[in-house]
Protein backbone atom coordinates (compact mmCIF):
# COMPACT_ATOMS: atom_id res chain seq x y z
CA UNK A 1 117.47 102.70 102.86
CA UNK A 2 117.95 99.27 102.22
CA UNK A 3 120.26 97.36 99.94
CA UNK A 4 118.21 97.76 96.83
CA UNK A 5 117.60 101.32 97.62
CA UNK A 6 114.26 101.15 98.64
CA UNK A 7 114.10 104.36 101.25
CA UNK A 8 111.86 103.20 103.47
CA UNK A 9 111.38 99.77 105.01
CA UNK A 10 108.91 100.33 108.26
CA UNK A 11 108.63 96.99 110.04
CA UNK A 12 108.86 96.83 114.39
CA UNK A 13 108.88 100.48 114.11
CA UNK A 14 106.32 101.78 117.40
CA UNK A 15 105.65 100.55 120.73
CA UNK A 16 103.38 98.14 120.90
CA UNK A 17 101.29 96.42 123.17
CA UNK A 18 102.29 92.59 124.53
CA UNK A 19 100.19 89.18 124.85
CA UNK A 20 98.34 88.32 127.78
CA UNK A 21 97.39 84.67 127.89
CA UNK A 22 97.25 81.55 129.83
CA UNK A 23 101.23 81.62 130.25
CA UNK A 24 101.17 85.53 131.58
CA UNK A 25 103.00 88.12 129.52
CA UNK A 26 104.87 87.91 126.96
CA UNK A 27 107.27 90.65 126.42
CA UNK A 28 110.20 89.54 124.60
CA UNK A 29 112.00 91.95 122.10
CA UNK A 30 112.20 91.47 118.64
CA UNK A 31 115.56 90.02 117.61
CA UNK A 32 115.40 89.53 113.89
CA UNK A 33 113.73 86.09 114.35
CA UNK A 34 110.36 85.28 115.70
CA UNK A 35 107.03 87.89 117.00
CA UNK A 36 104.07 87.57 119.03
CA UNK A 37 101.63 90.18 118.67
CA UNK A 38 98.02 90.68 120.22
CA UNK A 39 95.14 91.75 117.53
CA UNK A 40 93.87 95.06 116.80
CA UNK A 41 92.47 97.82 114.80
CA UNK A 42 95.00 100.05 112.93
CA UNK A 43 93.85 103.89 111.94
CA UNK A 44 97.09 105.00 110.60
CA UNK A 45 98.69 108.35 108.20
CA UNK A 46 101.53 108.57 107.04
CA UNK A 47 103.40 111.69 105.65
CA UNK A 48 105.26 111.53 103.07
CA UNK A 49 107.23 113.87 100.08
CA UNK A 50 104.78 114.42 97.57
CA UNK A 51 105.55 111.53 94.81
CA UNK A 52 106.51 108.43 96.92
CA UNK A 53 104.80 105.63 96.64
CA UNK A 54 103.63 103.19 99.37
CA UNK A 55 102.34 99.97 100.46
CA UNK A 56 101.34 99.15 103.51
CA UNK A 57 98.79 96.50 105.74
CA UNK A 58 95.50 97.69 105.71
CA UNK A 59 93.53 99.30 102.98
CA UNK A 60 94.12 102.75 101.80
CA UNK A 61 90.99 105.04 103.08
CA UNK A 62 92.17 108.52 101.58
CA UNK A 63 95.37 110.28 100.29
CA UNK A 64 95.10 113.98 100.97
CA UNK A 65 97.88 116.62 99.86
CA UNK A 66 99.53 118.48 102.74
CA UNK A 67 102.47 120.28 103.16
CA UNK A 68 105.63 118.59 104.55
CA UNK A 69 106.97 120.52 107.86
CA UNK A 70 109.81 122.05 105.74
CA UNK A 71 106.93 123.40 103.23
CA UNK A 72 107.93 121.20 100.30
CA UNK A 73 104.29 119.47 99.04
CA UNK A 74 103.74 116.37 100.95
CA UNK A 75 101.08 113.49 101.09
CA UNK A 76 99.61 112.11 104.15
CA UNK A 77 98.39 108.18 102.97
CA UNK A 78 95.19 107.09 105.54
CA UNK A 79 95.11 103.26 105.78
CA UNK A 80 93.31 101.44 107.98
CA UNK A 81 93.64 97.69 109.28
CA UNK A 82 91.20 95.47 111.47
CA UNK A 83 92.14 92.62 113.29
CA UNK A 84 95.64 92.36 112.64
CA UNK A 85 98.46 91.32 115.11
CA UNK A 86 100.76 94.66 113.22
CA UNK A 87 101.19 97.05 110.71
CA UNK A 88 104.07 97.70 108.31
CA UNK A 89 104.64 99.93 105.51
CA UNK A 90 107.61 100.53 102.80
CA UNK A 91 107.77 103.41 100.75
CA UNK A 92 110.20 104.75 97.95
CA UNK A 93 109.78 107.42 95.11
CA UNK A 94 110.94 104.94 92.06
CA UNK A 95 107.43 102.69 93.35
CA UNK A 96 105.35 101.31 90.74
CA UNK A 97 102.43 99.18 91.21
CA UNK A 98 100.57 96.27 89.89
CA UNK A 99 97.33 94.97 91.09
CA UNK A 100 95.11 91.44 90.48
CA UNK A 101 92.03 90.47 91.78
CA UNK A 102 92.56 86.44 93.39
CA UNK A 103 89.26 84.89 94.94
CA UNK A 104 87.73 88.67 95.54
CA UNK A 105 90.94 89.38 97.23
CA UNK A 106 92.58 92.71 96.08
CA UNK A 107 96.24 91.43 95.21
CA UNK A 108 98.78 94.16 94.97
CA UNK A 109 102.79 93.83 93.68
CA UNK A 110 104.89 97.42 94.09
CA UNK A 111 108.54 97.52 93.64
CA UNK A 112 110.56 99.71 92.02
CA UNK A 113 110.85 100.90 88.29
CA UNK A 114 113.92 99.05 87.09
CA UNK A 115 114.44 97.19 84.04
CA UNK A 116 116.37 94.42 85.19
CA UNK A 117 113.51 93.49 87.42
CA UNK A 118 110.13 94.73 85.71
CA UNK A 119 110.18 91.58 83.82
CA UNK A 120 110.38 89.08 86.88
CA UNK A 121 108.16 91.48 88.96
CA UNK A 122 105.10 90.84 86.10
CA UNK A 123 105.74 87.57 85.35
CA UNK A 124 105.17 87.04 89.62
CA UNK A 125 101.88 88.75 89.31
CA UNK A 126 100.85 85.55 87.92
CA UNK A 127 102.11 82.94 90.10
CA UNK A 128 101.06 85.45 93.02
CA UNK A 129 98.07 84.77 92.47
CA UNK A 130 98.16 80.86 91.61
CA UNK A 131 100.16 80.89 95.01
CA UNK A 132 97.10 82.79 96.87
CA UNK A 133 94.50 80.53 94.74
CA UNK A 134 96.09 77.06 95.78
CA UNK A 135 96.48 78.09 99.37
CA UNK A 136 93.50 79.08 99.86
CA UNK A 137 92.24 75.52 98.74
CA UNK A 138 94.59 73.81 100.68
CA UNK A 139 94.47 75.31 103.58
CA UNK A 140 91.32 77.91 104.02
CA UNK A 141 90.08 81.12 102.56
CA UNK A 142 92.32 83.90 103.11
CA UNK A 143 90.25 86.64 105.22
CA UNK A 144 91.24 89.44 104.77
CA UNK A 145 90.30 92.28 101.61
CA UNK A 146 94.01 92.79 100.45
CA UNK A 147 97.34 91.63 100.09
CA UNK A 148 100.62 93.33 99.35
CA UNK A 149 104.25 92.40 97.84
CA UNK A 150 106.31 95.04 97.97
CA UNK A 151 110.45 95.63 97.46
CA UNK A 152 111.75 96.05 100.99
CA UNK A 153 113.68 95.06 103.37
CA UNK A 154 116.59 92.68 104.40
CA UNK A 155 115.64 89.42 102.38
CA UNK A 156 112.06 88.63 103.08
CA UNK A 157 109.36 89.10 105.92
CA UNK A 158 105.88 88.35 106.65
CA UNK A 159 103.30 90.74 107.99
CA UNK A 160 99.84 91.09 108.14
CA UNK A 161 98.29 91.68 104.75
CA UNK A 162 101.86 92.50 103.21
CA UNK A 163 105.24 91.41 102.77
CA UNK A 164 108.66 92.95 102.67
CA UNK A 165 111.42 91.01 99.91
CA UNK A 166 114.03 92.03 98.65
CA UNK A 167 113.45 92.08 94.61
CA UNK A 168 116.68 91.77 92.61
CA UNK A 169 116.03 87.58 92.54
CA UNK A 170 116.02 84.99 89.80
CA UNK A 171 112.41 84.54 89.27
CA UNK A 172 112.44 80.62 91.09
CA UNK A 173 113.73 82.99 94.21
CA UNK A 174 111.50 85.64 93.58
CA UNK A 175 108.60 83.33 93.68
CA UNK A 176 109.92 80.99 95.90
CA UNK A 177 110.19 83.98 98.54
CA UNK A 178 106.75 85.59 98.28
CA UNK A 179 105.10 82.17 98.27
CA UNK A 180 106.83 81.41 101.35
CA UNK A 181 106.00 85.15 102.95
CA UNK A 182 102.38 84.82 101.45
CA UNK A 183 101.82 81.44 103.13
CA UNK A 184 102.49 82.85 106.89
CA UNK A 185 99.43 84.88 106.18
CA UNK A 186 97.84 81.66 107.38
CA UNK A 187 99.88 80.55 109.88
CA UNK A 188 101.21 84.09 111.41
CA UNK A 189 98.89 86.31 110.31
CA UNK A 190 95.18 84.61 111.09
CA UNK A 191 96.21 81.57 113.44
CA UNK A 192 98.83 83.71 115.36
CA UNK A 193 100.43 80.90 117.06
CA UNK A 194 103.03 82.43 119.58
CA UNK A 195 106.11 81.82 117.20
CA UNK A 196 108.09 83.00 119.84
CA UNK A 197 107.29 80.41 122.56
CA UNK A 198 106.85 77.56 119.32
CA UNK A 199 108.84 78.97 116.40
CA UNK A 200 108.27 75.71 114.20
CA UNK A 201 104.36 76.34 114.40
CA UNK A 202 104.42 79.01 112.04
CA UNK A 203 108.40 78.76 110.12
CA UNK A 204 107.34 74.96 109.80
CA UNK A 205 103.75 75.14 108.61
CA UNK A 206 104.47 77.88 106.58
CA UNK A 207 107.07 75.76 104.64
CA UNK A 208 105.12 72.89 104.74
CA UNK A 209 102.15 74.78 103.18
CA UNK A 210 105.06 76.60 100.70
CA UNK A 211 106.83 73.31 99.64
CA UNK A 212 103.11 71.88 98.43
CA UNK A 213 102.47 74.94 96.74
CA UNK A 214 105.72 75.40 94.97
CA UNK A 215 105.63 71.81 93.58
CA UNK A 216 102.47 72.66 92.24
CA UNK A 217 103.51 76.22 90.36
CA UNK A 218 106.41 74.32 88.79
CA UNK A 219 105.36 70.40 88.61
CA UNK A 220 107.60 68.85 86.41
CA UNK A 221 105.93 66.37 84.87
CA UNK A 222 109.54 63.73 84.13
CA UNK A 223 109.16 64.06 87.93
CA UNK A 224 105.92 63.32 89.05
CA UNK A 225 106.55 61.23 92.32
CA UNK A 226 109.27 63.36 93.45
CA UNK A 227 109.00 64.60 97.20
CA UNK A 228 108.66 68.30 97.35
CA UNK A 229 109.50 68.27 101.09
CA UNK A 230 112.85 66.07 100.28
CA UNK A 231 115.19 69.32 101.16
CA UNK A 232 113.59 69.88 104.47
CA UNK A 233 114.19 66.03 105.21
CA UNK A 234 117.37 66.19 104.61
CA UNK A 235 118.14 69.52 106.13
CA UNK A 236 117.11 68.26 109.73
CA UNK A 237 118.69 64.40 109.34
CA UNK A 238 121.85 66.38 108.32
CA UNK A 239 121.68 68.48 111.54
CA UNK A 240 120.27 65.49 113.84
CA UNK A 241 123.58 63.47 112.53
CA UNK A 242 125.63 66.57 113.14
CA UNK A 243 124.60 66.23 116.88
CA UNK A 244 124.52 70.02 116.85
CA UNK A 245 120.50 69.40 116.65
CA UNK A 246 118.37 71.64 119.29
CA UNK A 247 114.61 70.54 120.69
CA UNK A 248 111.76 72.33 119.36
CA UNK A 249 110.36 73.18 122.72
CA UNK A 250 113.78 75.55 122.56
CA UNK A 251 112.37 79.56 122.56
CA UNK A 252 113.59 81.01 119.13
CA UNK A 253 115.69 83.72 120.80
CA UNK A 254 117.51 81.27 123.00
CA UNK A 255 118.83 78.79 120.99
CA UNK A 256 122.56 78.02 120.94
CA UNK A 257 123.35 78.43 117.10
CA UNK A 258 121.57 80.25 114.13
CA UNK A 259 121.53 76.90 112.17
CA UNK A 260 120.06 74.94 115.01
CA UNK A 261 117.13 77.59 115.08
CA UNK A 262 116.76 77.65 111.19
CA UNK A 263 116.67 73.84 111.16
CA UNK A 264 114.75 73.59 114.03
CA UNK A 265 112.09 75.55 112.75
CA UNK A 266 111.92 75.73 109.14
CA UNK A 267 112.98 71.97 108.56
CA UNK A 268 112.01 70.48 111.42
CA UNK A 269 108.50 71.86 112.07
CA UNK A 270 108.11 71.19 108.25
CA UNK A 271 108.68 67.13 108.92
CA UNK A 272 107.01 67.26 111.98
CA UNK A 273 103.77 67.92 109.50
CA UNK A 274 104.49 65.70 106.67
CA UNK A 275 105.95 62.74 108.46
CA UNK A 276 102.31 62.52 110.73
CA UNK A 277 101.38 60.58 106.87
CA UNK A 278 102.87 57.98 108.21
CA UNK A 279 101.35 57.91 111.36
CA UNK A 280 97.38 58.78 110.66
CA UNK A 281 97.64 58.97 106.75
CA UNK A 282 98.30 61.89 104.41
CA UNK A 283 94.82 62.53 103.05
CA UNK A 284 93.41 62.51 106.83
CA UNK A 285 96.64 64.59 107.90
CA UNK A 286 95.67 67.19 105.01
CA UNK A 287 91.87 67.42 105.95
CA UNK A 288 92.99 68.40 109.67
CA UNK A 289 95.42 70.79 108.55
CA UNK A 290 92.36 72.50 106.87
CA UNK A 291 90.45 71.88 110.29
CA UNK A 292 93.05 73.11 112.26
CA UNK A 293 93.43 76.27 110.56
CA UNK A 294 88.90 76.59 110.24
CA UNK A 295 88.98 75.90 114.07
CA UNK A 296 92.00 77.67 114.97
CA UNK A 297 92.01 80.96 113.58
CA UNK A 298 92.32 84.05 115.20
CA UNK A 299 92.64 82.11 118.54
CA UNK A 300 96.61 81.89 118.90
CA UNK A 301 96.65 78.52 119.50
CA UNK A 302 99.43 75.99 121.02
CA UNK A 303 100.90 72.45 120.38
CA UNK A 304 98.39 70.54 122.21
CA UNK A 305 95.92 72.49 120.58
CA UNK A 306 97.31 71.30 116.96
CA UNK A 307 98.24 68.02 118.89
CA UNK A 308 94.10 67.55 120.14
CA UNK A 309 93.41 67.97 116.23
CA UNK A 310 95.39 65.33 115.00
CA UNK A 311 94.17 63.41 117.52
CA UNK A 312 90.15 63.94 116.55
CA UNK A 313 90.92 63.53 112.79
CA UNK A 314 92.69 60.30 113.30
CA UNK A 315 91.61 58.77 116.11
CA UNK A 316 94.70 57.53 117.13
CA UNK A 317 96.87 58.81 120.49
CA UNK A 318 99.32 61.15 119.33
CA UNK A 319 100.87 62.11 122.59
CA UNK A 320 104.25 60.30 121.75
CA UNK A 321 104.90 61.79 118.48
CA UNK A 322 104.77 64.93 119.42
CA UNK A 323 106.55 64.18 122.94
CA UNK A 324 109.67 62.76 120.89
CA UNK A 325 109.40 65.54 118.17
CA UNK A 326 109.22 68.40 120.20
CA UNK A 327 111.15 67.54 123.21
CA UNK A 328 113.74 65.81 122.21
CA UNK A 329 116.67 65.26 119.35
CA UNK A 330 115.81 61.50 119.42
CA UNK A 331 115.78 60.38 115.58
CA UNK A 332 114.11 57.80 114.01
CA UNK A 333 116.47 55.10 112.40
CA UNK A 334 114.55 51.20 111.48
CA UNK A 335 116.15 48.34 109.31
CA UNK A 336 115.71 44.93 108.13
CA UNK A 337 118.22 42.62 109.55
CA UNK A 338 116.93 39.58 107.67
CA UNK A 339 114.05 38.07 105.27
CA UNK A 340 113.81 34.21 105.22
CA UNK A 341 111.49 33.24 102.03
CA UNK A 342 110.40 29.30 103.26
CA UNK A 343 107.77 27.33 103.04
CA UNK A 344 105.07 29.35 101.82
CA UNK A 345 105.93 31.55 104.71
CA UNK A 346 108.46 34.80 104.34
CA UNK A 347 109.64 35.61 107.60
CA UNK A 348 111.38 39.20 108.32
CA UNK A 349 113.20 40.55 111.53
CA UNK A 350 112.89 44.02 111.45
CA UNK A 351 114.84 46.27 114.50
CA UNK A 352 114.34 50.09 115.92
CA UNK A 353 117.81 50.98 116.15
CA UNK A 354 116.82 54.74 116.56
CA UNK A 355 115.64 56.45 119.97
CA UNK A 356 111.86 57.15 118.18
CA UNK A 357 109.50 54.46 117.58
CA UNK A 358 106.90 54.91 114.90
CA UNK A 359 104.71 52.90 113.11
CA UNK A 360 106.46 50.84 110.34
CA UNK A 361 104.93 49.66 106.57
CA UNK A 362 106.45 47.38 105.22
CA UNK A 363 106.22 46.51 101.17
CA UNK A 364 107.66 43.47 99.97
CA UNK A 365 108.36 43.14 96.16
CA UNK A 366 107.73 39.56 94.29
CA UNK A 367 109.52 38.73 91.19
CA UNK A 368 106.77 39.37 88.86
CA UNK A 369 106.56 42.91 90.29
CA UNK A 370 103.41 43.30 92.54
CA UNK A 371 103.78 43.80 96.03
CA UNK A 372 102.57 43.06 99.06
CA UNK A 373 101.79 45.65 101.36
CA UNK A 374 102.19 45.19 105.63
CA UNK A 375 101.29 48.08 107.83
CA UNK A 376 102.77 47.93 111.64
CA UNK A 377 101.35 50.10 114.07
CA UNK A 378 102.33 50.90 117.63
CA UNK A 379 100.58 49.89 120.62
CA UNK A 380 100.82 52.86 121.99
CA UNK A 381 98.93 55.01 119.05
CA UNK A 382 95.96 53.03 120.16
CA UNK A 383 94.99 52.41 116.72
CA UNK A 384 95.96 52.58 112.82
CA UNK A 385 95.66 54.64 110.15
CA UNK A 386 93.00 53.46 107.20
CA UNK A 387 94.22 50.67 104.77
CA UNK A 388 95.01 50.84 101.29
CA UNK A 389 92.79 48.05 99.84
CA UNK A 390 94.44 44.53 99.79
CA UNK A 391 96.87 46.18 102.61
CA UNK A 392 97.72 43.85 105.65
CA UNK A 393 97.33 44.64 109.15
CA UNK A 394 99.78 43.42 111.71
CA UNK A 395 100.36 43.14 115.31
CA UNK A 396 101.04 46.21 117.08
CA UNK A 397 104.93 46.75 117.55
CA UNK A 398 105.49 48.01 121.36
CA UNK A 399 107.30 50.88 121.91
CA UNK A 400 109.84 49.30 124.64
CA UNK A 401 111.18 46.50 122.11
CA UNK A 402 113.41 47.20 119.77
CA UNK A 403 113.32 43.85 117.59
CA UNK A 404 110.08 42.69 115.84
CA UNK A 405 109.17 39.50 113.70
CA UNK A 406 106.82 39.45 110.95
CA UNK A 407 105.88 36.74 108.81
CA UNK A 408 103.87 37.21 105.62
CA UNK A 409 102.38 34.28 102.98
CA UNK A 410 104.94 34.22 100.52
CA UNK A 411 103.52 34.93 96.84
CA UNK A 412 106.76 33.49 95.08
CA UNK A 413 110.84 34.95 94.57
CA UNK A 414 111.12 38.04 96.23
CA UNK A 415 113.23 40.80 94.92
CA UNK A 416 112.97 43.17 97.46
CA UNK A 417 111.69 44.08 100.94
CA UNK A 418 111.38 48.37 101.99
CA UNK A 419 110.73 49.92 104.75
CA UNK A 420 108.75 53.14 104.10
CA UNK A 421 108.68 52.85 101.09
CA UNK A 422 106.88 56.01 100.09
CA UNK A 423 109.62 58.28 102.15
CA UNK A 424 107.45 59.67 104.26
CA UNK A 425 109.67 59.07 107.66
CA UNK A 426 112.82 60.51 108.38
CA UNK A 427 114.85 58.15 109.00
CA UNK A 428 118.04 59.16 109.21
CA UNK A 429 119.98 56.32 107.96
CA UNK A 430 117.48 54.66 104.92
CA UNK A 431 120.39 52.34 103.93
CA UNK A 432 119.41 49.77 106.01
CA UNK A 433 115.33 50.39 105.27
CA UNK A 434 116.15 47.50 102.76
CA UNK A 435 116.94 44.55 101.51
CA UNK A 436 117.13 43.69 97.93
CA UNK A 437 117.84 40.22 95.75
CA UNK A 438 119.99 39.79 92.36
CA UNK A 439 116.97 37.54 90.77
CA UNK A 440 119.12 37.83 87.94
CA UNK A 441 122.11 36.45 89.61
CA UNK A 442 119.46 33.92 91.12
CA UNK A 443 118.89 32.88 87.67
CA UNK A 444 122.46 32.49 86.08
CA UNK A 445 123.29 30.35 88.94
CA UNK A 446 120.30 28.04 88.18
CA UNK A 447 121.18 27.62 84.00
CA UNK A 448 125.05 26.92 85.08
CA UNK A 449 123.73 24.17 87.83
């Protein structure tokens, strides 16, 4: 029985059997955070009180009526699952059901009859199955022949082909929750990652893959620009400048504080994806995410594994990125300590005062409003990401140095120079990313001379 009523909520509920790969075994219990699970075939009844109904992973094969062991009319419900890492089921009497077809994918929504909730519950039909639609371009065909919401549990959880939530939600919640559930499908459910051993691999991914969806469901067009990954940004500079911040290579169970998990993965892994734009370019970084997941599924893959990926769809070295991200707290924090506009020449001094180096781009910002746009890379990524046309290319910026000059052919009055511009690092203190100049200021002081 949980909160909401719902009788039964069957998730981590048999023995089951534990991974076996290059690492050895991995037994660890389940702790209300992370899973690893090895893939199988499910043949599975369940009997129940005549009248409940149920959802479950799998696909229903038969439901046959047979007496209950007190005599009272029961139901056994025959579902069966193939390659699937577990199986979960809920179940309650109050149960109704709603079912749409997405992509040739069976999509089914059960929760229970109650009319402060029937209204949300059909209008998330319909952005259930935008949700399963975009994903499924964005990231790869879902492969399975179902998928279930259903009212259950303790807030929300993903398993194969279904997902427990909890249903009494605003609708932004309600969708917000099953997109996020629905999205592990991918990065759970068919790549499998150990999420125990690399947490942020599938929380992180999953709200990567979540946060482009939801912008998409409810794009608000005064808005257009606006970063849909912006909270998790903030969420892990707030916890890096806390100090409180854990590395990712931490195991899920054993880190020190609940926040420091939750930011580590979620936020964290999240960045991790979104802030590689910067370093090989998003539209590259977006076709290897598809690659990745094409190459990767069903094949419970590892960091270096996503790492090698990067690496082939960019053809840059990535080994530092992911050495800083994952096994360290080291932030990333640049600035421009000066710009000198002189003789045709505009000279900057730009410093790492963070711990992580990454490539820099610089856009400088001319009276009459076009730009000029400068992209740094760093000698040790071995490489750059492409150029946007007119873009200039400058000397590599070494890792061990923390100061760097840059001089660019001045096009006029500047009126302001940015460092990453398009937000895409997370830098944790942007205040210094830029320097700007009072051209109107500039200009008063001219008419009184």
């Amino acid at each position: 029985m949980n909160i909401e009523g719902v009788e039964y909520s069957m998730t981590q509920w048999f023995p089951k059997l534990c991974e076996f790969d290059h690492h050895g075994w991995h037994t660890n219990p389940y702790i209300g955070r992370e899973f690893h699970g090895i893939w199988g075939n499910f043949d599975v009844h369940i009997h129940l009180p005549e009248g409940y109904g149920i959802g479950a992973t799998g696909v229903k094969q038969s439901t046959t009526s047979s007496p209950m062991p007190t005599g009272l009319p029961g139901t056994i419900h025959h579902y069966k699952a193939s390659n699937v890492i577990d199986f979960a089921w809920a179940a309650d009497p109050d149960f109704i059901e709603e079912a749409v077809d997405v992509d040739g994918v069976t999509l089914r929504l059960i929760h229970q009859a109650n009319a402060e909730i029937d209204s949300n519950w059909t209008v998330l039909a319909d952005y259930a199955a935008q949700a399963m639609a975009y994903i499924n371009e964005d990231i790869g065909p879902y492969m399975y022949p179902e998928y279930t919401v259903i009212q259950g549990g303790d807030g929300g959880m993903e398993y194969p082909m279904i997902t427990l939530i909890t249903g009494e939600r605003s609708l932004r919640s309600l969708v917000g929750v099953t997109v996020h559930e629905m999205a592990h499908s991918w990065f759970q459910g068919m790549v499998a990652t150990n999420e125990s051993l690399h947490e942020w691999m599938d929380e992180g991914f999953t709200s990567w893959a979540e946060s482009r969806c939801m912008a998409s469901l409810f794009a608000d067009p005064m808005k257009p620009d606006e970063n849909p990954h912006k909270w998790a940004y903030a969420s892990y500079i707030n916890q890096n400048l806390s100090g409180n911040e854990e590395p990712l290579i931490t195991h899920a169970d054993h880190y020190k504080t609940n926040r420091a998990y939750g930011v580590g993965a979620y936020s964290k892994g999240e960045v991790l994806v979104e802030q590689l734009g910067a370093v090989m370019g998003t539209e590259v970084r977006d076709e290897a995410m598809r690659t990745y997941f094409k190459n990767w599924a069903f094949k419970h893959p590892g960091p270096n594994d996503f790492k090698r990926e990067m690496e082939r769809a960019s053809g840059l070295e990535l080994d530092w990125y992911f050495q800083y991200m994952m096994h360290t707290t080291d932030a990333v924090d640049y600035a421009v300590e000066s710009v000198v506009n002189n003789e045709g020449t505009v000279t900057l001094e730009l410093s790492r005062r963070g711990d992580m180096p990454m490539p820099q781009d610089v856009t400088l910002t001319w009276e009459n409003g076009s730009t000029t746009l400068v992209h740094i890379p760093l000698v040790m990524m071995r490489g750059h990401r492409t150029l946007a046309d007119g873009e200039i290319l400058a000397a590599d910026w070494p890792w061990v140095d923390v100061n760097y000059t840059l001089e660019v052919p001045s096009q006029g009055k500047l009126s302001a120079v940015t460092l990453d511009a398009e937000g895409l690092q997370a830098d944790v203190h942007r205040d210094n990313n830029a320097i700007t100049f009072d051209l109107e200021r500039d200009q008063e002081a001219r008419q009184s001379n």
